[in-house]
ModelCIF file with pLDDT and N, C-alpha, C, O atoms, coordinates in Angstrom:
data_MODEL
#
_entry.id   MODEL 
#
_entity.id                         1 
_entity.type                       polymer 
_entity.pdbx_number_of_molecules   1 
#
_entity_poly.entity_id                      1 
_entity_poly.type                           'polypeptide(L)' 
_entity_poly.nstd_linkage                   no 
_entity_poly.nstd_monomer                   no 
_entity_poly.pdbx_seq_one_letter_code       
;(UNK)(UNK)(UNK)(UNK)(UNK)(UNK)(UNK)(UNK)(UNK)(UNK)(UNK)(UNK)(UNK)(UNK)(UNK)(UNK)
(UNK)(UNK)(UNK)(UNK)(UNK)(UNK)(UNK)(UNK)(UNK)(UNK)(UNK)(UNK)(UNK)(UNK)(UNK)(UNK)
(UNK)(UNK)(UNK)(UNK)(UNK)(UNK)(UNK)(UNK)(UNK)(UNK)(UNK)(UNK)(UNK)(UNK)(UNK)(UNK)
;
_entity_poly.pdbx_seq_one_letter_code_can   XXXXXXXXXXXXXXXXXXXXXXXXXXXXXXXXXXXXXXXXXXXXXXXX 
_entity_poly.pdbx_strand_id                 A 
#
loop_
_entity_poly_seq.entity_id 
_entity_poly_seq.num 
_entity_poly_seq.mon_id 
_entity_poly_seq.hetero 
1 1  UNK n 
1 2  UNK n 
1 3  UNK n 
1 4  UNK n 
1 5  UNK n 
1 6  UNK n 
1 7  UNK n 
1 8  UNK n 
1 9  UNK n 
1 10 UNK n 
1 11 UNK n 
1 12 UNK n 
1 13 UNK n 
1 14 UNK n 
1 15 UNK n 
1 16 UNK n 
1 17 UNK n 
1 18 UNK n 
1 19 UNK n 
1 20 UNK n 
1 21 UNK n 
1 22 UNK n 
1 23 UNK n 
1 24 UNK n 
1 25 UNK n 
1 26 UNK n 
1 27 UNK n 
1 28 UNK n 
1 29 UNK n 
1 30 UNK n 
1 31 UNK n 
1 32 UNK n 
1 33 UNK n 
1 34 UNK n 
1 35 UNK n 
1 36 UNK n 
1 37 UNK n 
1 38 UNK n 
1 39 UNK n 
1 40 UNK n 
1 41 UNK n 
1 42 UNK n 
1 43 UNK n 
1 44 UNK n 
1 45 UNK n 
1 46 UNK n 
1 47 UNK n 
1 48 UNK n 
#
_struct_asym.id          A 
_struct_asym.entity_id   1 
#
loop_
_ma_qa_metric.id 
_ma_qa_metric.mode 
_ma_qa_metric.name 
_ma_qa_metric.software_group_id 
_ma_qa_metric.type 
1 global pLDDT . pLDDT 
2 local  pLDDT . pLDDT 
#
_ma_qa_metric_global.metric_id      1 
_ma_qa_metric_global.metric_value   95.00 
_ma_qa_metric_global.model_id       1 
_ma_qa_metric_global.ordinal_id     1 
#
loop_
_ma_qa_metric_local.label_asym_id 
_ma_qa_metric_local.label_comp_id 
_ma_qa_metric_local.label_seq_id 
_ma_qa_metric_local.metric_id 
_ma_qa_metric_local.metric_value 
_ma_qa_metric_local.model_id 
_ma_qa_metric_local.ordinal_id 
A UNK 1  2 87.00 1 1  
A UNK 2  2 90.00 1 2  
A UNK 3  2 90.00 1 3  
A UNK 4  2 93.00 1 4  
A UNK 5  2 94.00 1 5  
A UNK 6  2 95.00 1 6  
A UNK 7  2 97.00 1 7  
A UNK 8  2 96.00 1 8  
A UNK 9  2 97.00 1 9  
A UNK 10 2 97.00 1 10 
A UNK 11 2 96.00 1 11 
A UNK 12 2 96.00 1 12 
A UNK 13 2 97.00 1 13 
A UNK 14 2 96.00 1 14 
A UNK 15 2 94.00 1 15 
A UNK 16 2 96.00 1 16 
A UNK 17 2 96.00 1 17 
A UNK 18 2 96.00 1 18 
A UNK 19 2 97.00 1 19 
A UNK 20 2 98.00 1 20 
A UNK 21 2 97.00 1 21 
A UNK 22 2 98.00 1 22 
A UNK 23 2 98.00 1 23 
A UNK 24 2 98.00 1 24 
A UNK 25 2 98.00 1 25 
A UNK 26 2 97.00 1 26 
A UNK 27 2 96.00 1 27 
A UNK 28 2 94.00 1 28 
A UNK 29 2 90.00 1 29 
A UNK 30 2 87.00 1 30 
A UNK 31 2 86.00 1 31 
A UNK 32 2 91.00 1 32 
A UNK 33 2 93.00 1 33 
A UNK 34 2 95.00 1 34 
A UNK 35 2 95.00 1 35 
A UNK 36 2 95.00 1 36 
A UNK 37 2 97.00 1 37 
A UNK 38 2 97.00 1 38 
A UNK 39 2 97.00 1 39 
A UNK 40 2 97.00 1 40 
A UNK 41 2 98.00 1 41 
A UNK 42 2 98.00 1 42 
A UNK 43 2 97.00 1 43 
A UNK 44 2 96.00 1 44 
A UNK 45 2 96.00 1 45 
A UNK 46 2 95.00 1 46 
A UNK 47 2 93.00 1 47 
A UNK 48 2 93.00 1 48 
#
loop_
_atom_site.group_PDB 
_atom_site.id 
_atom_site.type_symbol 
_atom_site.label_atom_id 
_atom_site.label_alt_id 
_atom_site.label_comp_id 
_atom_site.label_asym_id 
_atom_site.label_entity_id 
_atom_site.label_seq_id 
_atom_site.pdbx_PDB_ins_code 
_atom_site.Cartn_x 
_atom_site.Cartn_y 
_atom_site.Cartn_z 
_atom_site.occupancy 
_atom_site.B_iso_or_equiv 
_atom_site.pdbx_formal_charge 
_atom_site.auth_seq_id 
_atom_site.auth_comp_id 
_atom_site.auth_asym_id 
_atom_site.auth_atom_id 
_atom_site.pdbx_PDB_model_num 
ATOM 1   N N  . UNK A 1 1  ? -12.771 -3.247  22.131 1.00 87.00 ? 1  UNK A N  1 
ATOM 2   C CA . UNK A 1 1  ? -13.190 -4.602  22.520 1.00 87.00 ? 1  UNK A CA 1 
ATOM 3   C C  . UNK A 1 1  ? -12.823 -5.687  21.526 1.00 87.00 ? 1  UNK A C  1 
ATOM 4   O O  . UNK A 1 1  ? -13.029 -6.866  21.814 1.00 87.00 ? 1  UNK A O  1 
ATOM 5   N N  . UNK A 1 2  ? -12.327 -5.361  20.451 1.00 90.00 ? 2  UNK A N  1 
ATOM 6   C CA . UNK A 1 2  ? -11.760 -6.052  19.349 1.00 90.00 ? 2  UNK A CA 1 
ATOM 7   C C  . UNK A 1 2  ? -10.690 -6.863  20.141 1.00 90.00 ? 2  UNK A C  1 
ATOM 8   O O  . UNK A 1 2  ? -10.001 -6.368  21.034 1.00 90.00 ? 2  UNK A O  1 
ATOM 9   N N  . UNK A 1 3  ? -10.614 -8.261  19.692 1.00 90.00 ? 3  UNK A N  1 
ATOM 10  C CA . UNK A 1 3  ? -9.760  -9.059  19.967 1.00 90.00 ? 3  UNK A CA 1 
ATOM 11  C C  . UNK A 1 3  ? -8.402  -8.899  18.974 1.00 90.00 ? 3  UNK A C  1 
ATOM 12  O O  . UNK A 1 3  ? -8.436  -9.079  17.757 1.00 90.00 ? 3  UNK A O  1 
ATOM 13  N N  . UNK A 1 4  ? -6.816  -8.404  19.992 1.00 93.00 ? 4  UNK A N  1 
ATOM 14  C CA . UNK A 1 4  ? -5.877  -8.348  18.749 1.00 93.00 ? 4  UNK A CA 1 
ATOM 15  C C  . UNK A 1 4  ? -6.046  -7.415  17.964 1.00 93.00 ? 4  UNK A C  1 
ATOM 16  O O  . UNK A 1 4  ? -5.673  -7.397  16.791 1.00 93.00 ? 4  UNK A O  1 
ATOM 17  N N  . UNK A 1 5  ? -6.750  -6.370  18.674 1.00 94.00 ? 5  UNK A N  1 
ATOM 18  C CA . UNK A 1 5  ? -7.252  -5.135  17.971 1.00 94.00 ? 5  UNK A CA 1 
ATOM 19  C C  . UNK A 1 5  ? -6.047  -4.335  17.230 1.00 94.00 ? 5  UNK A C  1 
ATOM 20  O O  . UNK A 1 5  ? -6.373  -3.513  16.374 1.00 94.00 ? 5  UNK A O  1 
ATOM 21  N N  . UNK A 1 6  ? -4.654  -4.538  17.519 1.00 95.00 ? 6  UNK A N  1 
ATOM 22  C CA . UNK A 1 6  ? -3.704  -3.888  17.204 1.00 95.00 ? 6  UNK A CA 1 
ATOM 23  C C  . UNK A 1 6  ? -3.056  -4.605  16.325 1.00 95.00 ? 6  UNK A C  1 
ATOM 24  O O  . UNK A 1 6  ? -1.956  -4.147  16.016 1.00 95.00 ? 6  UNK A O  1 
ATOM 25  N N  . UNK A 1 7  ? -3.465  -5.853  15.681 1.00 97.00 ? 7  UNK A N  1 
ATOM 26  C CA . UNK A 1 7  ? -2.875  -6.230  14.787 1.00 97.00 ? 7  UNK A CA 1 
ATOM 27  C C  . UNK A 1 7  ? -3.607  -6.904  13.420 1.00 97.00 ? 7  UNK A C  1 
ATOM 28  O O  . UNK A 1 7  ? -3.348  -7.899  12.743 1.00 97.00 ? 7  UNK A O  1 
ATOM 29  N N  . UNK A 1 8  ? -4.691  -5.823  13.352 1.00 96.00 ? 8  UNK A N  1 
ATOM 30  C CA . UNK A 1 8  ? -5.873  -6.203  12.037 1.00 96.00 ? 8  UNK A CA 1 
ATOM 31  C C  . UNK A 1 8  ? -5.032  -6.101  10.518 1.00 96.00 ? 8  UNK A C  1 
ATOM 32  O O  . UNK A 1 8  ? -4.897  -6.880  9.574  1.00 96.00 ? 8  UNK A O  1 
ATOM 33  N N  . UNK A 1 9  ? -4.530  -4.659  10.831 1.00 97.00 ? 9  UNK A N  1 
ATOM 34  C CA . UNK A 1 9  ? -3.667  -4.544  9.833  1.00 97.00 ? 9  UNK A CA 1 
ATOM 35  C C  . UNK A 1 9  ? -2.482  -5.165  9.364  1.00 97.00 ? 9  UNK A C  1 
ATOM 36  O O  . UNK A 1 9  ? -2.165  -5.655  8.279  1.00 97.00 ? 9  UNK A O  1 
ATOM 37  N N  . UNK A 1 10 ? -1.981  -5.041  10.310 1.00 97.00 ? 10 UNK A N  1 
ATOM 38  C CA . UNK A 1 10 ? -0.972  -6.387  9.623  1.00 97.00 ? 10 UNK A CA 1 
ATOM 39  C C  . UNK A 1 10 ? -1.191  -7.971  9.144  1.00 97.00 ? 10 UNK A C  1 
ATOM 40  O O  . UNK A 1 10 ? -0.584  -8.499  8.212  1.00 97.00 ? 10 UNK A O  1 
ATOM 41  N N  . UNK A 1 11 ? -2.359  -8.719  10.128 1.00 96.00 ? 11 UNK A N  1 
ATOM 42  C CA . UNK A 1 11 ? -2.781  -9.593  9.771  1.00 96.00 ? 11 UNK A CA 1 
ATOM 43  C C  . UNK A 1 11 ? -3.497  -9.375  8.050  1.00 96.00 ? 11 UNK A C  1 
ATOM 44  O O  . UNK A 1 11 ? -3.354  -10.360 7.327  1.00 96.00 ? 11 UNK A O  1 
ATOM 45  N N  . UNK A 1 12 ? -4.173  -8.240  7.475  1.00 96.00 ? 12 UNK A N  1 
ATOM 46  C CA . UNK A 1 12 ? -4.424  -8.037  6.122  1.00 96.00 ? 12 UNK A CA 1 
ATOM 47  C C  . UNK A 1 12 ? -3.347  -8.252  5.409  1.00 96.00 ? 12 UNK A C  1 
ATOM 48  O O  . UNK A 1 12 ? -3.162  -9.197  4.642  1.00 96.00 ? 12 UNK A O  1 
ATOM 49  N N  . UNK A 1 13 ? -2.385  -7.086  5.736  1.00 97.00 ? 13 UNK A N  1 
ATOM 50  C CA . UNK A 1 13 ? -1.312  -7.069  5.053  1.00 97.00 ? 13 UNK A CA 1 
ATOM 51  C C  . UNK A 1 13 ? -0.222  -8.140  4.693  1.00 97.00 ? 13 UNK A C  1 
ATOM 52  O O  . UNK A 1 13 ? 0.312   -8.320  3.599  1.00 97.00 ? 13 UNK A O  1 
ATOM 53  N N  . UNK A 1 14 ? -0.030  -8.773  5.811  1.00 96.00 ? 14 UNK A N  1 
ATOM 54  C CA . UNK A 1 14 ? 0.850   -10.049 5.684  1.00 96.00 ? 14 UNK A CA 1 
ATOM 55  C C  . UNK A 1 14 ? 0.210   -11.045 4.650  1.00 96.00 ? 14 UNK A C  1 
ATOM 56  O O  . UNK A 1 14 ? 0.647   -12.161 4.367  1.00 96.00 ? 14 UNK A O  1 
ATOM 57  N N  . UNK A 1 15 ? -0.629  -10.585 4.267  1.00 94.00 ? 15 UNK A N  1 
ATOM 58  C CA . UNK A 1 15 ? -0.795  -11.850 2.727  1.00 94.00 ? 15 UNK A CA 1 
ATOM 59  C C  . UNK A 1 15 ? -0.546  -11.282 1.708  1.00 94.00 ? 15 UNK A C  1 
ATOM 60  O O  . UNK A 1 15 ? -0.633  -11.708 0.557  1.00 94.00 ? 15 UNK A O  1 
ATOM 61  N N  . UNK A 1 16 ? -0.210  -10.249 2.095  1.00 96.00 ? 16 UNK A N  1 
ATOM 62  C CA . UNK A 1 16 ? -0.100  -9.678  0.083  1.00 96.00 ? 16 UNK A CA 1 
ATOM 63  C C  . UNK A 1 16 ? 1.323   -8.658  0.140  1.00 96.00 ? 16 UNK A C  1 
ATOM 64  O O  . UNK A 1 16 ? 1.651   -7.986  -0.838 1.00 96.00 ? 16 UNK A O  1 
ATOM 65  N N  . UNK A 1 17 ? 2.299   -8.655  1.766  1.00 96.00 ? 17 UNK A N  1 
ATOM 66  C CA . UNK A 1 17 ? 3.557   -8.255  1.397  1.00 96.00 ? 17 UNK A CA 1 
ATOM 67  C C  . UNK A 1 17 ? 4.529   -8.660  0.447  1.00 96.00 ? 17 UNK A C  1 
ATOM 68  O O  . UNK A 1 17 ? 5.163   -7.648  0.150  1.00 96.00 ? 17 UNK A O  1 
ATOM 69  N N  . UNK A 1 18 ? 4.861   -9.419  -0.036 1.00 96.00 ? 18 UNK A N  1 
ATOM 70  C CA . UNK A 1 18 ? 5.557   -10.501 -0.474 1.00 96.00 ? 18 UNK A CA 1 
ATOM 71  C C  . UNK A 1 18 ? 5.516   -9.641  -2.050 1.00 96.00 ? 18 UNK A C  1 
ATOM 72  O O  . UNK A 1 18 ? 6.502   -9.327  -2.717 1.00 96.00 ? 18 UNK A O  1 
ATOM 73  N N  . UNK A 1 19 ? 3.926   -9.361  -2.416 1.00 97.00 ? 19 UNK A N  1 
ATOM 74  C CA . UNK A 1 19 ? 4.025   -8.740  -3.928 1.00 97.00 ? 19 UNK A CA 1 
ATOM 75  C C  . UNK A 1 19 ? 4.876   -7.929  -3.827 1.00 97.00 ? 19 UNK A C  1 
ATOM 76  O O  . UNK A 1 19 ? 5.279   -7.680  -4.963 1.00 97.00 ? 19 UNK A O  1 
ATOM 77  N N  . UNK A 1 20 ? 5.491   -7.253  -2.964 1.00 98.00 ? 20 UNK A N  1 
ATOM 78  C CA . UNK A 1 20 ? 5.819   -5.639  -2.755 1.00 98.00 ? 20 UNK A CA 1 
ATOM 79  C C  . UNK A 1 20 ? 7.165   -5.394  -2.996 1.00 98.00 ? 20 UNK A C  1 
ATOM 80  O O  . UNK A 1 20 ? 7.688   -6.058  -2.102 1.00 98.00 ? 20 UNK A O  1 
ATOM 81  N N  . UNK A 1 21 ? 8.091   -4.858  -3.639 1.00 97.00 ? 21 UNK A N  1 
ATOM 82  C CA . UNK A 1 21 ? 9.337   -4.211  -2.671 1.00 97.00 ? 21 UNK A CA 1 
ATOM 83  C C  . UNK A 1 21 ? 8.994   -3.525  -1.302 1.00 97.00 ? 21 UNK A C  1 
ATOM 84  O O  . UNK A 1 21 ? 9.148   -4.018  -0.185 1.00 97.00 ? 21 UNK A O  1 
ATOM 85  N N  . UNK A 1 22 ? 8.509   -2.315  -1.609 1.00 98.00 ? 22 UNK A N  1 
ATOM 86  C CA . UNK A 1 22 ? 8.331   -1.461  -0.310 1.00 98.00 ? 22 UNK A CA 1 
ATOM 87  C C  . UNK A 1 22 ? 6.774   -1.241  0.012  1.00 98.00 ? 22 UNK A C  1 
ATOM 88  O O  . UNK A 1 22 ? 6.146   -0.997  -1.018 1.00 98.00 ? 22 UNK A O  1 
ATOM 89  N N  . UNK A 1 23 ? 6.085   -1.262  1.031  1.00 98.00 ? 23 UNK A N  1 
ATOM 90  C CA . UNK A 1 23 ? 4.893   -0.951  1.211  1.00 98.00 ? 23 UNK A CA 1 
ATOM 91  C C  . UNK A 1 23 ? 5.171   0.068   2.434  1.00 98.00 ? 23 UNK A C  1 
ATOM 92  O O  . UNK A 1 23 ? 5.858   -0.066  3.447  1.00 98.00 ? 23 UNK A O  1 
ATOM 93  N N  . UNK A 1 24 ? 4.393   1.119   1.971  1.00 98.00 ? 24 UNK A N  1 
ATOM 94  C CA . UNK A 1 24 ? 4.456   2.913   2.446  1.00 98.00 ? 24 UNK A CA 1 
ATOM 95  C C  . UNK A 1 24 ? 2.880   3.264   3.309  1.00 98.00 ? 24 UNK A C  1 
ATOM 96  O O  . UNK A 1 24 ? 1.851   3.684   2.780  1.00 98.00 ? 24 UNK A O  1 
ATOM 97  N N  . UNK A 1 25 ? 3.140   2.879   5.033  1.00 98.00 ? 25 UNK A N  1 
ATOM 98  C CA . UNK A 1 25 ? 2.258   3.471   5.289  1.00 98.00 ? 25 UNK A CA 1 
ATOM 99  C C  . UNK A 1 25 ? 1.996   4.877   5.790  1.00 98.00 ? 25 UNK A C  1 
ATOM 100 O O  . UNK A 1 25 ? 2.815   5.193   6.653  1.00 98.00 ? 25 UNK A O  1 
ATOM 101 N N  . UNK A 1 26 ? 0.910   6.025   5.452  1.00 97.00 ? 26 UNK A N  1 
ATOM 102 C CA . UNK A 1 26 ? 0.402   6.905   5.641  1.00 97.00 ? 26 UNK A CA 1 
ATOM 103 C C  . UNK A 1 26 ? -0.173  6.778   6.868  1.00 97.00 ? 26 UNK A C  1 
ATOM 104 O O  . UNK A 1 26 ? -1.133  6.015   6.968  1.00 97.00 ? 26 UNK A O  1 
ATOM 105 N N  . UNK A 1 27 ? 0.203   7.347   7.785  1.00 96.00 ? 27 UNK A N  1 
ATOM 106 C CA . UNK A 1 27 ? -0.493  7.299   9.278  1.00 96.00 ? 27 UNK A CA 1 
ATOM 107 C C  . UNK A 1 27 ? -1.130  8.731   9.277  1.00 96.00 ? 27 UNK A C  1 
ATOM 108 O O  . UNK A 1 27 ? -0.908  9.643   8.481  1.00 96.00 ? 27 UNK A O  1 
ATOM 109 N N  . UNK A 1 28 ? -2.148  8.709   10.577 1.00 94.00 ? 28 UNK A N  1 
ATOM 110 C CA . UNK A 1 28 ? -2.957  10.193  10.694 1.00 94.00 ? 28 UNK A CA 1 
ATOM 111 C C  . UNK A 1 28 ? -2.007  10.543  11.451 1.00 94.00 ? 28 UNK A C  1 
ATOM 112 O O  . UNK A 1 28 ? -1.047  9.898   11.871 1.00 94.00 ? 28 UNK A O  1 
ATOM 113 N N  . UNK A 1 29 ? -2.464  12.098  11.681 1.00 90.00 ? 29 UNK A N  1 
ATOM 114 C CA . UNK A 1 29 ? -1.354  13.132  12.745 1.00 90.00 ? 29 UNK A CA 1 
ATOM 115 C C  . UNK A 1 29 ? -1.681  12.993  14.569 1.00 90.00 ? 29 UNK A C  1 
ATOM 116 O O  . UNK A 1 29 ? -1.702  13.979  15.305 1.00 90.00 ? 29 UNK A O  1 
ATOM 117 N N  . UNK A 1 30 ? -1.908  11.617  15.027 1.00 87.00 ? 30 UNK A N  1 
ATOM 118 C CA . UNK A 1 30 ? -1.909  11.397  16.038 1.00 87.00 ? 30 UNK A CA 1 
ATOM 119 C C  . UNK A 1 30 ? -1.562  9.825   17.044 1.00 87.00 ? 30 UNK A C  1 
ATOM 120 O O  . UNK A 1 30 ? -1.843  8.756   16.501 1.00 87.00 ? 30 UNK A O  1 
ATOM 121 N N  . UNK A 1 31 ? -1.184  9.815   17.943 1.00 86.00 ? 31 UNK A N  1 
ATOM 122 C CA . UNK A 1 31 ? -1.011  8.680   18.392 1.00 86.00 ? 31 UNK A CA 1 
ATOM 123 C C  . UNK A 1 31 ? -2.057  7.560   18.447 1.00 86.00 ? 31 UNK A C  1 
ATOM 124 O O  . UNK A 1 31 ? -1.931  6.827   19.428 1.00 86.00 ? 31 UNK A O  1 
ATOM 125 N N  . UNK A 1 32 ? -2.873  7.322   17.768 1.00 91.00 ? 32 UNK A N  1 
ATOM 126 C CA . UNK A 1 32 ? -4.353  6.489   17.686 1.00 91.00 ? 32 UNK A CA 1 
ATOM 127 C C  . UNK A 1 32 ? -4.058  4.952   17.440 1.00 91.00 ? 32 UNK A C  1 
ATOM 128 O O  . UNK A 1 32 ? -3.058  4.593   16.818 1.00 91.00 ? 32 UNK A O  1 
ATOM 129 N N  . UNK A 1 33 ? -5.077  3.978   18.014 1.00 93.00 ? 33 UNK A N  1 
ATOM 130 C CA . UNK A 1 33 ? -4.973  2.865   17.213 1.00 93.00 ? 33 UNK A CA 1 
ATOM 131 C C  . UNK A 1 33 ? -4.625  2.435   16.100 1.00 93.00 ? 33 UNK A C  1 
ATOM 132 O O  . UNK A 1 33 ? -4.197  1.305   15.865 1.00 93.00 ? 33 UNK A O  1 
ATOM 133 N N  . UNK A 1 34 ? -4.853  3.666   15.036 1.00 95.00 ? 34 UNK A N  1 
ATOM 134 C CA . UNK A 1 34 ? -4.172  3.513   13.564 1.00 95.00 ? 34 UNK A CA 1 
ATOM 135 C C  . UNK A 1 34 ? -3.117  3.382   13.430 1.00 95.00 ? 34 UNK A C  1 
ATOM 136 O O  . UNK A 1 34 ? -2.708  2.458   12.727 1.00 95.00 ? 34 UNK A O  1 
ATOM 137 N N  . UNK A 1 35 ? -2.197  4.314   14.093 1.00 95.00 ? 35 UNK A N  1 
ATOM 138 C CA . UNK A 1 35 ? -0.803  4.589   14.252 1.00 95.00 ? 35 UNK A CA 1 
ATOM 139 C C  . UNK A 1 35 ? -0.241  3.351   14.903 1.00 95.00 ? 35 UNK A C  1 
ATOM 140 O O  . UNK A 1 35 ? 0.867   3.072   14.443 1.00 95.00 ? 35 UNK A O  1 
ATOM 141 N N  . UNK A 1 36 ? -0.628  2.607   15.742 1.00 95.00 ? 36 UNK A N  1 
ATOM 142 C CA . UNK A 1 36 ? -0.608  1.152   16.698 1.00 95.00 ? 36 UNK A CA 1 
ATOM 143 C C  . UNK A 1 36 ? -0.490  0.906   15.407 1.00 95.00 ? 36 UNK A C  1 
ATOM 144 O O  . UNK A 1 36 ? 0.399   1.339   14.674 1.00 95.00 ? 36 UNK A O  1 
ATOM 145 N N  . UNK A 1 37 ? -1.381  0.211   15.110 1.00 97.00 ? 37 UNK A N  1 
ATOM 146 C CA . UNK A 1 37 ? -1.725  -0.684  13.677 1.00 97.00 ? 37 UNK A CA 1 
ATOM 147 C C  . UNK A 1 37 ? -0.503  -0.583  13.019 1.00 97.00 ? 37 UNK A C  1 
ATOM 148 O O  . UNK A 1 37 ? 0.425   -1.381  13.150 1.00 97.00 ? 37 UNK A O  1 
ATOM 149 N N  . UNK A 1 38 ? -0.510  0.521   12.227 1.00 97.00 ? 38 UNK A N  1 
ATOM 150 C CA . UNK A 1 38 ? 0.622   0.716   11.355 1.00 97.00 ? 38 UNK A CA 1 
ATOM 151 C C  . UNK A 1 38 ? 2.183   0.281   11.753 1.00 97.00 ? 38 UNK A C  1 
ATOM 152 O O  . UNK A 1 38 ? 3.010   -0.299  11.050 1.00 97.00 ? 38 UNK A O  1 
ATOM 153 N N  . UNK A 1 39 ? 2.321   0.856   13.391 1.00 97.00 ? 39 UNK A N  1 
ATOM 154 C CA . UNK A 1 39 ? 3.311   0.589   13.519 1.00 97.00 ? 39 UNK A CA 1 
ATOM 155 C C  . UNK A 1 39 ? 3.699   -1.228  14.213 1.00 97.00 ? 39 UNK A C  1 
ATOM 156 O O  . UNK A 1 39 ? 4.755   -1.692  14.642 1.00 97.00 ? 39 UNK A O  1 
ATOM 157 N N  . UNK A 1 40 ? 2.594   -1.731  14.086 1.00 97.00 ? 40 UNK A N  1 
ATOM 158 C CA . UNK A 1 40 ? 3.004   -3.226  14.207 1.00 97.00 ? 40 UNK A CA 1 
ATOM 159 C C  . UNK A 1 40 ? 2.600   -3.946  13.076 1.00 97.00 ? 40 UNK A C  1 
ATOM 160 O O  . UNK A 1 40 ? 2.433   -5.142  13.313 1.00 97.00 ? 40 UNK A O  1 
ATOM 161 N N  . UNK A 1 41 ? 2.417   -3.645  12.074 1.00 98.00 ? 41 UNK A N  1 
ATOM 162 C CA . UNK A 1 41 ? 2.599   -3.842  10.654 1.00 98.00 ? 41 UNK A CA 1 
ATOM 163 C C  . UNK A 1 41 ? 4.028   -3.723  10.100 1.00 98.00 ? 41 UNK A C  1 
ATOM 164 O O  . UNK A 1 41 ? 4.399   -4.665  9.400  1.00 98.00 ? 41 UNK A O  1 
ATOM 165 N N  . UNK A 1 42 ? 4.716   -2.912  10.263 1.00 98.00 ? 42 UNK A N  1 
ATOM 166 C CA . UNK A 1 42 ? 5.577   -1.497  9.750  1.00 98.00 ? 42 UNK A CA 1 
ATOM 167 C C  . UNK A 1 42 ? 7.326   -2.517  10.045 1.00 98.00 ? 42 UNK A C  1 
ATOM 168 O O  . UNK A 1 42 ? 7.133   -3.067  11.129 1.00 98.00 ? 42 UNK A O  1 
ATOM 169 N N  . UNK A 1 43 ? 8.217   -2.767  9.739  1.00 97.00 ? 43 UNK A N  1 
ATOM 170 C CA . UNK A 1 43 ? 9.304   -3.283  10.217 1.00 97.00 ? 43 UNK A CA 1 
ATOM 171 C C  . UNK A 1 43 ? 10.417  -1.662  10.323 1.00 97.00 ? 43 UNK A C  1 
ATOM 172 O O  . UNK A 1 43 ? 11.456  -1.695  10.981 1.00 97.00 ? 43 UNK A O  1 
ATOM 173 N N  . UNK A 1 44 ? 10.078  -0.688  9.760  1.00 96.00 ? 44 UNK A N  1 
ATOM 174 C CA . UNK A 1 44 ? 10.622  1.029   10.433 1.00 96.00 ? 44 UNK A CA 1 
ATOM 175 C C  . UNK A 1 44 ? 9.271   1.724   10.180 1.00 96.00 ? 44 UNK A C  1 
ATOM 176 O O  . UNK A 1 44 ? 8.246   1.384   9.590  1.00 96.00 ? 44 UNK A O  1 
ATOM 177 N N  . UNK A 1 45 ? 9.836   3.329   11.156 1.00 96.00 ? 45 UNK A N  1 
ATOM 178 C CA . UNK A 1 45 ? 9.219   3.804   10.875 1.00 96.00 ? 45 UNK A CA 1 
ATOM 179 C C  . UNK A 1 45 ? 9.960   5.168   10.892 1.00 96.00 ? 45 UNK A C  1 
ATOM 180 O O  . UNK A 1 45 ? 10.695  5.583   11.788 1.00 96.00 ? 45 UNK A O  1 
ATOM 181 N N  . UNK A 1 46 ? 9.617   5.805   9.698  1.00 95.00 ? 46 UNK A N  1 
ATOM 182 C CA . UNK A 1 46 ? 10.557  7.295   9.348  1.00 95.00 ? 46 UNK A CA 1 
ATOM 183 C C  . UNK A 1 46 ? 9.499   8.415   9.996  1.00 95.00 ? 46 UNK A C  1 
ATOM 184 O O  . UNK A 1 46 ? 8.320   8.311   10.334 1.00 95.00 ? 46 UNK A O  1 
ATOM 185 N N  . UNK A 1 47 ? 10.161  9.202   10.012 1.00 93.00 ? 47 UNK A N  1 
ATOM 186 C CA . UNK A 1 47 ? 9.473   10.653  10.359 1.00 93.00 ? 47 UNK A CA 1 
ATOM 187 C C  . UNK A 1 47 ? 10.102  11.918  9.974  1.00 93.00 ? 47 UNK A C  1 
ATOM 188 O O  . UNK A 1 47 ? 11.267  12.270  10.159 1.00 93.00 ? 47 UNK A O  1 
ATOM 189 N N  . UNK A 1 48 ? 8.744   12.800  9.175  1.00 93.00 ? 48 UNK A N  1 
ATOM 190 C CA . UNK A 1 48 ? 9.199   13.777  8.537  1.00 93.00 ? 48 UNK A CA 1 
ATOM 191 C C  . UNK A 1 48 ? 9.249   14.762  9.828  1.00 93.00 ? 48 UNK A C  1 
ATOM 192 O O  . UNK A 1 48 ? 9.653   15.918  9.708  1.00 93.00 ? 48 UNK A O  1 
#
């Protein structure tokens, strides 16, 4: 029921990318809102 629920994380993140070269996200082992999150944060995404 979160408004924009899929883009909390990036909205955090987008203020403090800039410090970064690379910022490395750790996703859980499933397709979840987290994984959303991450991956609309994320400009790739690798897979082991």
């Amino acid at each position: 029921g979160r408004e924009q629920r899929e883009y909390i994380l990036k909205n955090c993140v987008d203020s403090v990318r800039d410090n970064y070269d690379f910022v490395i996200i750790d996703c859980p082992p499933s397709l979840n809102m987290l994984t959303v999150n991450a991956m609309t944060t994320a400009d790739t995404v690798l897979v082991p």
